[in-house]
Every structure is written in structure tokens, then in C-alpha cells.
Protein backbone atom coordinates (compact mmCIF):
# COMPACT_ATOMS: atom_id res chain seq x y z
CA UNK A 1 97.39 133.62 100.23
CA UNK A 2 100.61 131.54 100.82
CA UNK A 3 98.66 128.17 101.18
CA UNK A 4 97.56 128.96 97.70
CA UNK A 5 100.39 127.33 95.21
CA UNK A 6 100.26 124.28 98.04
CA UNK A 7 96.74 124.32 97.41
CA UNK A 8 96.94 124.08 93.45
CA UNK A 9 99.55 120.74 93.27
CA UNK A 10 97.35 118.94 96.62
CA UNK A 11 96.40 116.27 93.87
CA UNK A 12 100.07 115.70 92.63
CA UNK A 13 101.05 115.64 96.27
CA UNK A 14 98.48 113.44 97.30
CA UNK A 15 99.84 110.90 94.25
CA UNK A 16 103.46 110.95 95.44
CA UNK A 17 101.83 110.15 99.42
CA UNK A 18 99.98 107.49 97.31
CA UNK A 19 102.89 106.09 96.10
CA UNK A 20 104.83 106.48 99.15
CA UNK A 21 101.90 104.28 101.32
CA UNK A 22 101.96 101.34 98.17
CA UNK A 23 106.11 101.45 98.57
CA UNK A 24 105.53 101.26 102.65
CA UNK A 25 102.80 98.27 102.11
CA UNK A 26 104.85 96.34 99.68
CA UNK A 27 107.91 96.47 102.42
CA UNK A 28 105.82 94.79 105.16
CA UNK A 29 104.23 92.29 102.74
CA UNK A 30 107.89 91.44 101.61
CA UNK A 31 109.38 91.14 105.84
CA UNK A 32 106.13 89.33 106.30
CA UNK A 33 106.81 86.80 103.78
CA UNK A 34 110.31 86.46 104.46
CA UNK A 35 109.54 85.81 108.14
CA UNK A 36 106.53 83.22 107.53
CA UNK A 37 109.29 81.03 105.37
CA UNK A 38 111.80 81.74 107.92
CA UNK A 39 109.57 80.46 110.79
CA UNK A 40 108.54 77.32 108.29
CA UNK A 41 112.71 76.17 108.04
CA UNK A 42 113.08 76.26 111.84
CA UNK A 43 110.02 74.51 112.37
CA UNK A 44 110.99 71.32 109.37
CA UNK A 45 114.60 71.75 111.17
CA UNK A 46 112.73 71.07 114.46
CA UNK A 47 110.39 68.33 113.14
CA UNK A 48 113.32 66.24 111.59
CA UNK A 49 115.28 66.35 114.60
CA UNK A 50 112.47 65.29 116.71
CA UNK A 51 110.86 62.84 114.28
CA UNK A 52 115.11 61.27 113.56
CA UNK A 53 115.29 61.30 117.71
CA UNK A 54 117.89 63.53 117.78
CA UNK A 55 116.57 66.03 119.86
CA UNK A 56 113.75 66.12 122.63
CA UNK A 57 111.32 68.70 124.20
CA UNK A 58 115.25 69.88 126.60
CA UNK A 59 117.21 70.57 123.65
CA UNK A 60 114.39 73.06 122.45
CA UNK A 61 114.28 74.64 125.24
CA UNK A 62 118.36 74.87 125.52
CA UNK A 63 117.69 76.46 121.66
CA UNK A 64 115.34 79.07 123.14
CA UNK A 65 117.88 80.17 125.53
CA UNK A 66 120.81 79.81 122.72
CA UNK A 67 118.93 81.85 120.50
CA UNK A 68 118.13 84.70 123.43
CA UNK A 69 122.12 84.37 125.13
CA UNK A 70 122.80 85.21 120.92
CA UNK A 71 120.40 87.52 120.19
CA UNK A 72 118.91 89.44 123.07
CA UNK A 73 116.54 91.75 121.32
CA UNK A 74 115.26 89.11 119.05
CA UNK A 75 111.70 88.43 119.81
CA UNK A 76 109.48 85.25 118.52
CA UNK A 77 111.94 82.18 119.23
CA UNK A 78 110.39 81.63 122.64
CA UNK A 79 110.31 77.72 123.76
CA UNK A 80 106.68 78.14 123.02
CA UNK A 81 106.55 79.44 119.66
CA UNK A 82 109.60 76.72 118.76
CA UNK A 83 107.48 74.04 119.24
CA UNK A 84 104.47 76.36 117.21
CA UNK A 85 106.69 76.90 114.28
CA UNK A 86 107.03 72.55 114.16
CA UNK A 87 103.11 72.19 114.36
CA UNK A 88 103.05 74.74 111.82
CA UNK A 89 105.32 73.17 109.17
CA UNK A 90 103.85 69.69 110.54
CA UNK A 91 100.36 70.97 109.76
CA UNK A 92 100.86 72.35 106.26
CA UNK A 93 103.92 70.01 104.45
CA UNK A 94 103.64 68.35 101.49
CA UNK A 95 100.27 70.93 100.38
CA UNK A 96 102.05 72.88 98.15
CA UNK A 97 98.60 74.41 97.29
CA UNK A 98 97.62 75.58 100.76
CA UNK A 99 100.80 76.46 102.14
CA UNK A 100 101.70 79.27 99.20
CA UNK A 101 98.68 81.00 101.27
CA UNK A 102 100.24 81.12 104.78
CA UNK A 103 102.65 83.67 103.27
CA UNK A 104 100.29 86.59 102.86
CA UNK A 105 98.76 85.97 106.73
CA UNK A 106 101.05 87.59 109.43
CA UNK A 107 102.08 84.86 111.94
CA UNK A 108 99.34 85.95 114.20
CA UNK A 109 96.56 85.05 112.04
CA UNK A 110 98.25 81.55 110.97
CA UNK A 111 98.49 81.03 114.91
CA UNK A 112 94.69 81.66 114.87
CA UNK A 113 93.67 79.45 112.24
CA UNK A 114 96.46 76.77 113.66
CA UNK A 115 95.30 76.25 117.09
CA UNK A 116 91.31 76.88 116.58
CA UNK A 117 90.52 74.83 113.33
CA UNK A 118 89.90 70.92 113.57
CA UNK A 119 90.63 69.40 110.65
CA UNK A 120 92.64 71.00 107.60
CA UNK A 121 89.73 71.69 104.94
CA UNK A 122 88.37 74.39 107.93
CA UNK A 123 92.50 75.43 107.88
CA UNK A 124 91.97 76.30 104.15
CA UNK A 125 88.59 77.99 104.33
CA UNK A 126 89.71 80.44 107.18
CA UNK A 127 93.21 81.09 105.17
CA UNK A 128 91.07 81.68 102.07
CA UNK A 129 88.67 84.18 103.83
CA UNK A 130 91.08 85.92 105.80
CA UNK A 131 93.21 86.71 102.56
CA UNK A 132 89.62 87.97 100.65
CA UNK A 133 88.31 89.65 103.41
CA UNK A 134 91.60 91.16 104.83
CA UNK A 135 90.40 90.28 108.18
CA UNK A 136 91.86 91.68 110.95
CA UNK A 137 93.00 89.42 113.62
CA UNK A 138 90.25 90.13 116.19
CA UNK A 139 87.95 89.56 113.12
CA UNK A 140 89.22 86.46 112.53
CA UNK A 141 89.18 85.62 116.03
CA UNK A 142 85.16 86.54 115.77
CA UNK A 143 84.29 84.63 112.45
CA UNK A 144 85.36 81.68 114.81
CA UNK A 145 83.75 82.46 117.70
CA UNK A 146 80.93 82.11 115.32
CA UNK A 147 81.62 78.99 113.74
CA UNK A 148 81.10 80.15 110.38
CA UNK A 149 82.60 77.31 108.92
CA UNK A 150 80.09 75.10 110.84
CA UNK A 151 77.63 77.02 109.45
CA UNK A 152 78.34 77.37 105.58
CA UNK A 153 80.44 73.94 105.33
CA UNK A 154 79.25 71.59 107.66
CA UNK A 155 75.75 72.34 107.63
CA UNK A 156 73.28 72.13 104.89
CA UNK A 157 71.69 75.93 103.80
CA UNK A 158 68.36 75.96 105.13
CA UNK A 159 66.56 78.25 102.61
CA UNK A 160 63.30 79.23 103.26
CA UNK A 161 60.22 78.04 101.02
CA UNK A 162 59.38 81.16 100.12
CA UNK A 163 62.50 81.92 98.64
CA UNK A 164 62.78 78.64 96.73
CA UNK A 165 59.30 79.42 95.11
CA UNK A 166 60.60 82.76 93.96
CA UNK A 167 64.31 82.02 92.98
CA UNK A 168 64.52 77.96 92.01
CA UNK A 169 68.05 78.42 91.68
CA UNK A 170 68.63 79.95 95.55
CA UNK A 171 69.83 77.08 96.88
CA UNK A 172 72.91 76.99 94.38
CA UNK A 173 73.49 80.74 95.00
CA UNK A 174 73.32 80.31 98.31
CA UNK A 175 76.47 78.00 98.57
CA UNK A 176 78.61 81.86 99.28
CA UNK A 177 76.96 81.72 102.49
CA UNK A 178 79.82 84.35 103.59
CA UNK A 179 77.44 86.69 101.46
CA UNK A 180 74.15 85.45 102.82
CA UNK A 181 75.74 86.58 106.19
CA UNK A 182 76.77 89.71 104.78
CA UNK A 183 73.27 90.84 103.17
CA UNK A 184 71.51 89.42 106.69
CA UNK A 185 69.90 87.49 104.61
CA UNK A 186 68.24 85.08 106.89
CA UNK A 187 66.68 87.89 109.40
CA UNK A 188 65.48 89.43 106.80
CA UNK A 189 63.36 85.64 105.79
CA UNK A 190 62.56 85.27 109.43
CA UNK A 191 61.27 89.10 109.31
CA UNK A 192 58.95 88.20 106.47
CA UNK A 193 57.47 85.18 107.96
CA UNK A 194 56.88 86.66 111.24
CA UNK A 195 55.72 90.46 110.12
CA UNK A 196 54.72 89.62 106.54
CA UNK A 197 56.73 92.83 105.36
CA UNK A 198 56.08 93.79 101.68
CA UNK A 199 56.90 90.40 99.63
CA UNK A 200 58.92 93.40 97.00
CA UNK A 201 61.13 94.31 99.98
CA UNK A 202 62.30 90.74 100.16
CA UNK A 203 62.63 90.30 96.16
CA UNK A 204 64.79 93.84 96.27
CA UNK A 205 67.21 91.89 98.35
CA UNK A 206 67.25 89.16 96.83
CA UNK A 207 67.85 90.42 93.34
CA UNK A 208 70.54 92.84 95.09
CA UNK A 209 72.40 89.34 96.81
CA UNK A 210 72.38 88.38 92.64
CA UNK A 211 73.92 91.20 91.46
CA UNK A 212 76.44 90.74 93.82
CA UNK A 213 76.81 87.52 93.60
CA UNK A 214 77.07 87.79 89.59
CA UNK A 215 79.99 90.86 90.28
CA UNK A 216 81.96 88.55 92.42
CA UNK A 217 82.30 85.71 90.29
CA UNK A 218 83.09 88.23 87.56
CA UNK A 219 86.13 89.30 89.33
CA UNK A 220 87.06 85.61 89.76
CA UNK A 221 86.89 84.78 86.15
């Protein structure tokens, strides 16, 4: 009987813990922004000393140990991750476009997409996904052990004949391939051509990937 008033307001408590979790999320969004532009002005200090000779590879490391003699329980100014914060503000300056993105990535993703991509349009697509998708980093770490932007960017979409017969427009619809990876949408071609499956069950998915597809863009306009 005495869980019975905490019973009747569990909805209006469950709002204030709702509001509590938004307040907590906000705060780390806010430290993780602050600490992204923070690592962005050491690394441009770092690149115009370099770049103007005025310091080498020893005075960043006599900086590392500055910075640890000053601050012992400050983490993340390591010699290595110095010199990361440079390539980082060396990788991104003067896109004003791209770099408002590193902001909402914690440092360990932007170290991810930093050391693995090749050239910076793969930079962009990772940010991009990894901000939709609100990848963790092992995912992250997987969608590039997978080379999916080989696979959507660099090569062509190889749609099968059977769908092109059905759905002239595939090919165009097909340019998310993030979503043809999501709705398995090539095993379920190869699955048709090898087992000849019920040509509806095929259709069904297809018309599902549309409705998807038409939701998404919705969202985007």
C-alpha cells in the first residue's frame, strides 16, 4: 500500500528524470564542443610555429612535459596527440563547411576518421554518417573495416536486372547505398537469383526500401 501514491505520479517522475538525462546530455555536448575548439587552437598554434620555423618536433615535446610539470592530472596533451591536434587543424582549415561538423564528434571519432580516411571527400562522408547514425566508435571503426565508402562512393551500384525491369528508377534510389546495406538489399537479389524465392517477396522489399527512402528525404526537406 505505501508504493501506491509513488505509483500514481511514476509518469510525472519519469518527466522530471527525462528532463534531468536532456540537461546531463546537453552538458557533455557543450564540454565536448568546447574541447574539440580547444584542441583546434593548440593545433593552428602548433602549425604556425612549425610552418614560421620557430619551433621543431624538441620544442613539442619540451611542451608535453611543460604542460604535464603544470598540470599533472591533465590528460590529452601527450607529445603524440600535440602533433594529432596540428594534423587535425592542418586537415580541416580553411573548410568552414566541414569543420562546423568535427564539433559534434568526440575527439575519438575525429581521430578515427583522421588517421583511416585517404583523401578529404571520404573525411566528410564518415563525419556526415557518424553524426546521422550516432555511431559509436567501435561502429565507426567497423563501417571502415568495411570500406563502405569504397563501396557506395567509389564504386558504381551494381543493381541487378531484375530490379531495373521492375523499378526503372532503382538505380537513382539506390545512390543511399547506406540504406541498401541496411535493408540487405543485395542478399536478398542474390537470394532470388539463386533460389527463385517468390518474385512478391522481393517487390515487398523493395517497395518497403521506397517508403523509407521517401520518409528520409522528408525529414531532410
Amino acid at each position: 500500500m505505501s508504493n501506491l501514491p509513488e505509483l500514481a505520479h511514476e509518469s510525472e517522475f519519469s518527466e522530471i528524470l527525462g528532463l534531468v538525462a536532456a540537461a546531463r546530455l546537453r552538458a557533455v555536448q557543450a564540454v565536448n564542443t568546447t574541447l574539440i575548439e580547444l584542441y583546434w587552437q593548440v593545433g593552428e598554434v602548433i602549425s604556425r610555429k612549425i610552418a614560421g620555423a620557430e619551433w621543431g618536433d624538441g620544442v613539442v615535446d619540451q611542451l608535453a612535459a611543460h604542460i604535464a610539470r603544470a598540470q599533472p592530472g591533465l590528460r590529452g596533451f601527450t607529445r603524440r596527440n600535440l602533433f594529432r591536434m596540428r594534423q587535425f587543424y592542418e586537415a580541416y582549415r580553411g573548410d568552414e563547411k566541414v569543420s562546423a561538423l568535427l564539433r559534434q564528434l568526440p575527439w575519438t571519432h575525429n581521430l578515427i576518421i583522421l588517421s583511416q580516411s585517404k583523401r578529404p571527400e571520404e573525411r566528410e562522408f564518415y563525419l556526415r554518417l557518424a553524426i546521422r547514425e550516432q555511431w559509436s566508435s567501435r561502429e565507426l571503426e567497423r563501417q571502415f573495416k568495411g570500406a563502405l565508402f569504397e563501396r557506395t562512393v567509389l564504386t558504381p551500384a551494381k543493381v541487378s536486372p531484375l530490379v531495373t525491369q521492375t523499378h526503372p528508377d532503382a538505380l537513382s534510389v539506390f545512390k543511399d547505398s547506406y540504406l541498401v546495406e541496411f535493408l540487405d538489399l543485395p542478399a536478398l537479389i542474390a537470394e532470388y537469383q539463386t533460389q527463385l524465392p517468390d518474385k512478391k517477396l522481393l517487390q515487398a522489399k523493395l517497395h518497403e526500401f521506397y517508403q523509407l527512402d521517401v520518409a528520409d528525404r522528408g525529414d531532410e526537406a
